[in-house]
Protein backbone atom coordinates (compact mmCIF):
# COMPACT_ATOMS: atom_id res chain seq x y z
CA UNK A 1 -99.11 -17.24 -125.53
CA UNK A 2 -98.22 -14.28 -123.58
CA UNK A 3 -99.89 -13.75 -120.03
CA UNK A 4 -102.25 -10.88 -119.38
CA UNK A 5 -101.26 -8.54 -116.88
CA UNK A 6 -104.62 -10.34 -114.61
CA UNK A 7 -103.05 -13.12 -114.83
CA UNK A 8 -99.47 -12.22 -113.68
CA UNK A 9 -101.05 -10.21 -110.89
CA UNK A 10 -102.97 -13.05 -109.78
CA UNK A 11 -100.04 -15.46 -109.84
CA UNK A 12 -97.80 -12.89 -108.13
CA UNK A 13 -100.00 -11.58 -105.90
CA UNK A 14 -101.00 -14.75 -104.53
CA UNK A 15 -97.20 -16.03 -104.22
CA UNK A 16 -96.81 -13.55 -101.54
CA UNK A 17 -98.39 -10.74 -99.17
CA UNK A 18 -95.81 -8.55 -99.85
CA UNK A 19 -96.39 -8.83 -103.61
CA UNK A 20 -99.76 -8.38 -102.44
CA UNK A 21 -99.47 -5.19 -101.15
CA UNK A 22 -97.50 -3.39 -103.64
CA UNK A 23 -100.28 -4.05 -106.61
CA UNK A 24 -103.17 -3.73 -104.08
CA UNK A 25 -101.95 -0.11 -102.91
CA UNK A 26 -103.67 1.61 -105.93
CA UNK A 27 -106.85 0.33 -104.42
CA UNK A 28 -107.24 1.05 -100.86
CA UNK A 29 -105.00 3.98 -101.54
CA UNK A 30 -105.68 5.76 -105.08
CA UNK A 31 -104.38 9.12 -103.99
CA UNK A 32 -100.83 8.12 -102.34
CA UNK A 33 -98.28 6.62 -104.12
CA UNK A 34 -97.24 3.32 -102.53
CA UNK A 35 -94.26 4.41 -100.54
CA UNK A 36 -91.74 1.16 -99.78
CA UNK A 37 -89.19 0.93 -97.06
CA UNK A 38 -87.70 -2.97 -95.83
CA UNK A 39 -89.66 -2.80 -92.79
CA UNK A 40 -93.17 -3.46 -94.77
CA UNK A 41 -91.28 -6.47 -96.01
CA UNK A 42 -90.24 -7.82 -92.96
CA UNK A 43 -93.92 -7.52 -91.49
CA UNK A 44 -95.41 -8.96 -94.23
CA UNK A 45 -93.38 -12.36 -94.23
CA UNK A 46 -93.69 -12.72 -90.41
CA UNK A 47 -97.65 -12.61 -91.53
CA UNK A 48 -97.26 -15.10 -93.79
CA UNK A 49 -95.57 -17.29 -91.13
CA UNK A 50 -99.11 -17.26 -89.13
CA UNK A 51 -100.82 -17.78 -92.15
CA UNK A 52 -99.24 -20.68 -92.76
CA UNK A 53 -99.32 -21.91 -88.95
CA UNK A 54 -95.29 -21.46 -88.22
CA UNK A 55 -95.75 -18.85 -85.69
CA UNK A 56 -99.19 -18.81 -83.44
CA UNK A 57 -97.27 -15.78 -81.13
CA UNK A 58 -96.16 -12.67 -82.54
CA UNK A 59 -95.75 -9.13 -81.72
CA UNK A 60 -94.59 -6.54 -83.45
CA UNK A 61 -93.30 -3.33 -81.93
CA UNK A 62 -93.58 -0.33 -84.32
CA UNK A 63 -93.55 4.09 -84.74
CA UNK A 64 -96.75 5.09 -85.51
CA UNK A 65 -97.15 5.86 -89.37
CA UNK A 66 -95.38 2.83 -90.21
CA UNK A 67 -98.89 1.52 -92.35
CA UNK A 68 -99.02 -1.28 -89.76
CA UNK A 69 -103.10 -0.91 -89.27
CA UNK A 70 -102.94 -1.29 -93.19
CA UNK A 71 -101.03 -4.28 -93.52
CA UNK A 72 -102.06 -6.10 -91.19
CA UNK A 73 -105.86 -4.79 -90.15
CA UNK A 74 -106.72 -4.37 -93.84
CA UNK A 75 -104.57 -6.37 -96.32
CA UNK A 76 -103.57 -9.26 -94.76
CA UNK A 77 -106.79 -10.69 -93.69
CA UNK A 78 -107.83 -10.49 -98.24
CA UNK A 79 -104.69 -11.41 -99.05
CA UNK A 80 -105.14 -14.66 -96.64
CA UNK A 81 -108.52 -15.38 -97.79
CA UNK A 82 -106.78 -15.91 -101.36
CA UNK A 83 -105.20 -19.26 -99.90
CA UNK A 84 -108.03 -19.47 -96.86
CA UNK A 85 -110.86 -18.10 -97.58
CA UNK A 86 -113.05 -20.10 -94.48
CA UNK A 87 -110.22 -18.66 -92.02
CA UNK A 88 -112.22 -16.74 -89.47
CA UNK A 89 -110.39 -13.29 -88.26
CA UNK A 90 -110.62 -11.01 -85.11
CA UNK A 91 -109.61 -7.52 -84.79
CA UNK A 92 -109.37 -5.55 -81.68
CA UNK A 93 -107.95 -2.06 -80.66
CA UNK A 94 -108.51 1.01 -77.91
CA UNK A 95 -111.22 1.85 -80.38
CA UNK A 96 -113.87 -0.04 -82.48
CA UNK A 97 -113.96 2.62 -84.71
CA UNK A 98 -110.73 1.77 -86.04
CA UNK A 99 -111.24 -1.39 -86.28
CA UNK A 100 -114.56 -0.78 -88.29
CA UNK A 101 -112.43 1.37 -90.30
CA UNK A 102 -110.23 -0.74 -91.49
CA UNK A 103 -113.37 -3.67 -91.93
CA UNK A 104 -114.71 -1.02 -94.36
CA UNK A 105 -111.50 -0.97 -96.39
CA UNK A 106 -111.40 -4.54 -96.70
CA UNK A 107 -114.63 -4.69 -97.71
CA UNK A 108 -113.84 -2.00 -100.45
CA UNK A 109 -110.77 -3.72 -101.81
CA UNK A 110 -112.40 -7.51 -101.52
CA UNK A 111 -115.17 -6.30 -103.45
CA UNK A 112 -113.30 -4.09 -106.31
CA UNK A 113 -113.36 -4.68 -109.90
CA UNK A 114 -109.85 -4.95 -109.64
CA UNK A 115 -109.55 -7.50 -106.64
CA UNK A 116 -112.76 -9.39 -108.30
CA UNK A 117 -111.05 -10.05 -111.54
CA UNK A 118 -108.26 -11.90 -110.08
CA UNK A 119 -109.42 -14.00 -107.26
CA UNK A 120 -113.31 -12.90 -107.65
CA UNK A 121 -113.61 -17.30 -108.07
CA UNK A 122 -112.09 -18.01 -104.99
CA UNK A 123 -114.24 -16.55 -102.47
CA UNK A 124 -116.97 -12.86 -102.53
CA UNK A 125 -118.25 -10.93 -100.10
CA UNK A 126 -121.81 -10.37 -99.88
CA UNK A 127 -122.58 -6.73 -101.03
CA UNK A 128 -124.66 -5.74 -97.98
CA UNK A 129 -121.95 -6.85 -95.61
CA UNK A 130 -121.03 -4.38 -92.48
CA UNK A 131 -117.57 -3.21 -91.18
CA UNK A 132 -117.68 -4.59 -88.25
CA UNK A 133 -118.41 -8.00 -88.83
CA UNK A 134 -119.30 -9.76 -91.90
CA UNK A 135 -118.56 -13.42 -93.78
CA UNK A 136 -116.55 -14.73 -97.07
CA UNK A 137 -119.32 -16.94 -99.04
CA UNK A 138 -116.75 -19.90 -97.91
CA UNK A 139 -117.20 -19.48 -94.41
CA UNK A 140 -114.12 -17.01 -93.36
CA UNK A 141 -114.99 -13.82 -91.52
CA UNK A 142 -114.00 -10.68 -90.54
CA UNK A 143 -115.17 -9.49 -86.52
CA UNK A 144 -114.28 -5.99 -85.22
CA UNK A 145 -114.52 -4.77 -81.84
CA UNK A 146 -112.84 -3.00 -79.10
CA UNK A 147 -110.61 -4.03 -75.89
CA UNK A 148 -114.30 -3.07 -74.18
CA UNK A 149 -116.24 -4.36 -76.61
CA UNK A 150 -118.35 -7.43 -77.01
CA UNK A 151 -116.36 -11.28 -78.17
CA UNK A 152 -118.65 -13.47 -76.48
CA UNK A 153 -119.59 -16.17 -79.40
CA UNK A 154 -116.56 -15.69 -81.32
CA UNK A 155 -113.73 -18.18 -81.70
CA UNK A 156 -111.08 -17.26 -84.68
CA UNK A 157 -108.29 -18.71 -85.82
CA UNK A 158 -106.00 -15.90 -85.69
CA UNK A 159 -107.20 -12.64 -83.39
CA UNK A 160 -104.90 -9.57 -83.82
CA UNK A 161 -104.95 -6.62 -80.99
CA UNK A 162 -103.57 -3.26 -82.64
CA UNK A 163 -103.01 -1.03 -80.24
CA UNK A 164 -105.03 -2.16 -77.01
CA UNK A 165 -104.10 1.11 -75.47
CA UNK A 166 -104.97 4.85 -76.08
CA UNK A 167 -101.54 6.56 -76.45
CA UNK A 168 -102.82 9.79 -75.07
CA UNK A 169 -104.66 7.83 -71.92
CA UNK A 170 -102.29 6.16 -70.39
CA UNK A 171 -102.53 5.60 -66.82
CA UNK A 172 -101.79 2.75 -64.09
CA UNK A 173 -105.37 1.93 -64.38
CA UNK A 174 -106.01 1.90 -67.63
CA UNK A 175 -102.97 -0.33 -68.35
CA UNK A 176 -104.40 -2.65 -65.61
CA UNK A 177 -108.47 -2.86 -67.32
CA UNK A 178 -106.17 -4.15 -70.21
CA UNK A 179 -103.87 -6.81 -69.19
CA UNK A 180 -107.23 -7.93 -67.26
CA UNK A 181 -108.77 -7.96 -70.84
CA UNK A 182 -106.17 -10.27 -72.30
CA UNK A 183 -106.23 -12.37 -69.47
CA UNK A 184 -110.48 -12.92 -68.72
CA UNK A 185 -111.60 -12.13 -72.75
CA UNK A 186 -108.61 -12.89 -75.38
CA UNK A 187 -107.57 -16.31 -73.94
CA UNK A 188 -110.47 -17.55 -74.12
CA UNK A 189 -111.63 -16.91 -77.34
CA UNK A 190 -110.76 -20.04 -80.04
CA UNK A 191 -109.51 -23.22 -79.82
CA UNK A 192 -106.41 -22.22 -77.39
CA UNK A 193 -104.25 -24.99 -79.23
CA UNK A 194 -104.51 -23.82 -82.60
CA UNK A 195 -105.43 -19.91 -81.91
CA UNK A 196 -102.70 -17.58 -83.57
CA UNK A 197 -102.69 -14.34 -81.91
CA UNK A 198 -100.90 -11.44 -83.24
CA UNK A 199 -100.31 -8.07 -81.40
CA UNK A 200 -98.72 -5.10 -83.36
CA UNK A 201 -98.22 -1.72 -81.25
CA UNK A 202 -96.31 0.98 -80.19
CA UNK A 203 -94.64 0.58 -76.71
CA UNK A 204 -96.07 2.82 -74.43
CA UNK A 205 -95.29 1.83 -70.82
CA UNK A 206 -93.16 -0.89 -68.87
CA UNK A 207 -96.43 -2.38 -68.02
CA UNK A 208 -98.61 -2.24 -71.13
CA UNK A 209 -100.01 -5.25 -72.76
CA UNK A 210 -96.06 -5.76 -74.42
CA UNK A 211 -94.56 -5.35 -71.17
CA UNK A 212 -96.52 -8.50 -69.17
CA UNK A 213 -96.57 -10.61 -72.09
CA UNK A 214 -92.61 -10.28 -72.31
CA UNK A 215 -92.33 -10.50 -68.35
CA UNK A 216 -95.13 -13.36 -67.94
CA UNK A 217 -94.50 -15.31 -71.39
CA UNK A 218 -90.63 -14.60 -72.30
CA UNK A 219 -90.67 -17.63 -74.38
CA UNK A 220 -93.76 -17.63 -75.98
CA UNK A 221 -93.71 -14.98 -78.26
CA UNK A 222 -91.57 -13.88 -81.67
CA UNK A 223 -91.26 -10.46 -81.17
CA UNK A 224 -89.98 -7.98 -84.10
CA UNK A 225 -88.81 -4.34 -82.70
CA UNK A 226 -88.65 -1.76 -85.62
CA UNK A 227 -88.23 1.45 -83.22
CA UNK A 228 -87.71 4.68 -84.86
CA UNK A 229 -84.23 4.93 -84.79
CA UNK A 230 -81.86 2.34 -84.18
CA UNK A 231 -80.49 0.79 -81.26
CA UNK A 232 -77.99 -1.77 -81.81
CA UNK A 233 -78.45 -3.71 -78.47
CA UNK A 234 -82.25 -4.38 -78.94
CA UNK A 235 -81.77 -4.78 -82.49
CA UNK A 236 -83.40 -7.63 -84.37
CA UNK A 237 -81.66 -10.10 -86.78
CA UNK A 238 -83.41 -8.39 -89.97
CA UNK A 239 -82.90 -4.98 -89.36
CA UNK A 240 -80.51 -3.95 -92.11
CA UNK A 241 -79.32 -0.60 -90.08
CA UNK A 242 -76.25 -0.79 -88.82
CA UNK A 243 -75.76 2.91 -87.43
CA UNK A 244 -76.97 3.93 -84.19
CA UNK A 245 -79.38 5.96 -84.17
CA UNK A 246 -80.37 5.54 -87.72
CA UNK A 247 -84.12 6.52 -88.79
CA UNK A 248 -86.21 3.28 -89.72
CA UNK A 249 -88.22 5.00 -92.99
CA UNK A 250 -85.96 7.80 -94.21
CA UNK A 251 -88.21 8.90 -96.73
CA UNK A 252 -90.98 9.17 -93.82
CA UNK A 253 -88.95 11.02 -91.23
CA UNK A 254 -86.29 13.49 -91.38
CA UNK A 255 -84.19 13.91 -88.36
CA UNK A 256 -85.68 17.29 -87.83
CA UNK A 257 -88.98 15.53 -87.50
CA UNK A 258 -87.75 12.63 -85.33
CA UNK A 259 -86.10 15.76 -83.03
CA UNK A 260 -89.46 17.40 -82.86
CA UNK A 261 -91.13 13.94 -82.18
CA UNK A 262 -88.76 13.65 -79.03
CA UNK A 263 -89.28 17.35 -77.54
């Protein structure tokens, strides 16, 4: 017998985040066409290496307008819950209403017809729940705060920081409050053996949150650079440019716009 379309969607979009993301678009994004460019590819599978517990480090450097905060802040954590639905997530940025943002569009795709009729027996969110911090009925959750905001009581098993700094704010001192918020709040939040943390931002400053982890930790963290246009020297291994100076999502940015982006 033939399969339905459910139940190729389930299968496929279960096999991988990727897959994932491609049928989920519709849903957390019904009036823009999914757009798809190698670097949502190469995000998504370093996700699925935390998910599965192969990488506990990982940063990834990125352009704004890449659909990072999508991936990762919305997507990801459903598309996890498929395989995990007890794992317990924490998201933290410059600004909890981002965060609680993105919490809302989980909620919203978790809770769709669409999302309900393929994996709606694996794990529901209650219907009251709130955006900034709510529960799977197996025990997995979803916290959202701020670099200021309050942790105290939670211990995930993977925390992700997008963007700990504001891009338009930033200053010795306010690159200072948040290394000092990595160092006194994120380390000691979950079981520091088993913790995965993931931290996916633009680069701002020699000495943001990027910049100590890479001077203090050197071997401790994966990190995947995807900057606007290419530079062979910094390059990583899956970056299929080859030309210098190359755009990272043609379809996304002319050179005219990268040239006004620069001035």
């Amino acid at each position: 017998m033939k399969a339905s379309r459910v139940e190729l969607e389930r299968e496929l979009g279960k096999r991988s985040l990727y897959d994932f993301m491609k049928i989920a678009w519709h849903v957390i994004e019904p009036s823009t066409p999914f757009c798809d460019n190698w670097h949502l590819e190469l995000i998504c599978r370093k996700l699925e290496q935390v998910s599965r517990g192969e990488n506990k480090r990982l940063i990834i450097n990125v352009h704004p307008g890449s659909a990072k905060s999508t991936t990762v802040c919305v997507l990801w954590c459903a598309w996890d819950w498929i395989q995990n639905p007890s794992r317990k997530f924490l998201y933290t940025s410059f600004d909890a209403r981002l965060t609680r943002r993105d919490g809302k569009r989980t909620i919203d795709l978790v809770s769709s017809r669409w999302f309900r009729e393929r994996w709606g027996s694996v794990f529901n969110v209650p219907a009251d729940a709130a955006s900034a911090d709510f529960k799977t009925d197996r025990g997995g959750s979803r916290f959202a705060t701020s670099v200021r905001g309050k942790t105290t009581g939670e211990h995930p098993n993977i925390l992700v920081v997008d963007d700990p700094s504001k891009p338009k704010e930033v200053t010795d001192k306010s690159l200072e409050e948040v290394i000092n918020w990595w160092k006194s709040t994120v380390l000691s939040r979950g079981n520091q053996l088993t913790v995965a943390r993931v931290i996916i931002m633009q680069r701002l400053h020699e000495n943001d949150l990027c910049g100590y982890l890479l001077r203090t930790e050197p071997n401790e963290w994966e990190v995947v650079r995807i900057p606007l246009e290419y530079q062979p020297e910094q390059a990583h291994p899956e970056d299929p440019r080859t030309e210098e100076g190359e755009i990272f999502w043609k379809s996304r940015h002319s050179s005219a716009t990268v040239q006004s982006l620069k001035i």
